[in-house]
Protein backbone atom coordinates (compact mmCIF):
# COMPACT_ATOMS: atom_id res chain seq x y z
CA UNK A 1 -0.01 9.96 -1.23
CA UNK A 2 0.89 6.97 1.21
CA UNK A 3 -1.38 4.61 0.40
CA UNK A 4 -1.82 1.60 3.03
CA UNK A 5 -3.49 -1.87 2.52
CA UNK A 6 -3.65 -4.23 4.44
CA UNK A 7 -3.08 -7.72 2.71
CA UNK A 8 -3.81 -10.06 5.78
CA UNK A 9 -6.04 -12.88 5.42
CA UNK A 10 -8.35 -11.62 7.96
CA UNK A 11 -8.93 -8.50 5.85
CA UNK A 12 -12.41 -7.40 5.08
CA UNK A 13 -11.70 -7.15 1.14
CA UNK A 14 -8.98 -8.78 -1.06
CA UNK A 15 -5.84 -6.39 -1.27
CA UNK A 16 -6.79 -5.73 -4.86
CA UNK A 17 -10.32 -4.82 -4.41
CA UNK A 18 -9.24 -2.14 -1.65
CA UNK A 19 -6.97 -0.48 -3.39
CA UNK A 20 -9.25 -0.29 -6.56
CA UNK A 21 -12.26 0.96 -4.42
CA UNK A 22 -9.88 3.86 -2.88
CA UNK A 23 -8.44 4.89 -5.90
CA UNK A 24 -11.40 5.10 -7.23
CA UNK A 25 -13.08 7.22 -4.36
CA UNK A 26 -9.08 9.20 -5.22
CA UNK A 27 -10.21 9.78 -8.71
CA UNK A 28 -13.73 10.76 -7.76
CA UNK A 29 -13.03 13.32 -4.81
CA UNK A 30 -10.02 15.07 -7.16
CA UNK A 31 -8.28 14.29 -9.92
CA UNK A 32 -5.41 16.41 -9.31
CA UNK A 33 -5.01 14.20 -5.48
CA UNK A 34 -5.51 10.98 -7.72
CA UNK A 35 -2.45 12.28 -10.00
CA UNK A 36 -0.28 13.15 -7.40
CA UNK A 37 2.57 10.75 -6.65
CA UNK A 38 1.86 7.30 -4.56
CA UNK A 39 3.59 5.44 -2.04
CA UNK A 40 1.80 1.74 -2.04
CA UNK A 41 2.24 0.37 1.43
CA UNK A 42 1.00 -3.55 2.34
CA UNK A 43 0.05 -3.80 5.56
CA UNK A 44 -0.03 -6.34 8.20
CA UNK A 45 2.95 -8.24 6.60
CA UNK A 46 3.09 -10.00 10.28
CA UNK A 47 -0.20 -11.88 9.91
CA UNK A 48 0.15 -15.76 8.57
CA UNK A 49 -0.60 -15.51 5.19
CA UNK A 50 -0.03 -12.14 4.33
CA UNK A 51 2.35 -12.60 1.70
CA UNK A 52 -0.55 -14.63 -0.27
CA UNK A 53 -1.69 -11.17 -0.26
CA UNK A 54 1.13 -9.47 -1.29
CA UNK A 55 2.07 -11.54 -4.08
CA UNK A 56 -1.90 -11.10 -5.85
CA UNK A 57 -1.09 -7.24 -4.78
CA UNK A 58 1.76 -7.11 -7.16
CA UNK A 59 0.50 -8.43 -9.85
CA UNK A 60 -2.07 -5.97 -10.77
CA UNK A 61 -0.53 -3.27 -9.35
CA UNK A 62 2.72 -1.48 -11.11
CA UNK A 63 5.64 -0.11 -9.33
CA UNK A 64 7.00 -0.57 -5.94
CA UNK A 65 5.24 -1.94 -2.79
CA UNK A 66 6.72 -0.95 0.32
CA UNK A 67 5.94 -4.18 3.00
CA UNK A 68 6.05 -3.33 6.66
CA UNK A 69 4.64 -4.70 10.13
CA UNK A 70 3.64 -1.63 12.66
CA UNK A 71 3.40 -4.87 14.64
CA UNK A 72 7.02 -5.84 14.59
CA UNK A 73 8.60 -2.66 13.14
CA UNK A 74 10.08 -4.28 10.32
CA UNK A 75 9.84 -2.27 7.28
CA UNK A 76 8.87 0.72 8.25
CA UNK A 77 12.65 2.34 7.86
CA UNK A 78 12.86 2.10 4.61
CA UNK A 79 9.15 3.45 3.95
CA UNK A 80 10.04 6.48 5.51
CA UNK A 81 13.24 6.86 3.52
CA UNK A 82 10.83 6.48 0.97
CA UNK A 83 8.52 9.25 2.04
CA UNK A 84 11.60 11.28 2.72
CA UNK A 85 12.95 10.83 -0.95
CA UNK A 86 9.31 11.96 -2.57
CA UNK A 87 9.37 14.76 -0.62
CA UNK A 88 12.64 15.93 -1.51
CA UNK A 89 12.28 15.93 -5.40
């Protein structure tokens, strides 16, 4: 599971809250889905004051955090070495 948020300022919720509420609509719609292995992906890392965002993101959130811009491009080589690597275990 590849699991994006976006942790601009402009963002309707806080980075934490959106990735609480969809893991918790994960955990509701299947439990097996919710189990599965995740990819955590901040968003946006362009926009002023994004890394505000992805500071308070990792914090409560354990593991790695993959930071990209679509924006710019930057980051998004390593996420899908990332991808790549879960896929091939």
């Amino acid at each position: 599971v590849v699991h994006l948020v976006d942790v601009s300022p402009q963002a309707d919720q806080s980075p934490v809250e959106a990735y609480r509420i969809i893991r918790k609509e994960l955990t509701e719609y299947s439990r097996d889905l919710a189990e599965k292995r995740e990819i955590v992906v901040a968003t946006k890392m362009d926009v002023t004051g994004a890394e505000k965002g992805l500071r308070r993101l990792k914090k409560e959130i354990e593991g790695e955090i993959i930071p990209i811009s679509a924006a710019t491009g930057k980051g998004i080589d390593p996420l899908i070495r990332r991808i790549f690597a879960d896929l091939s275990r």
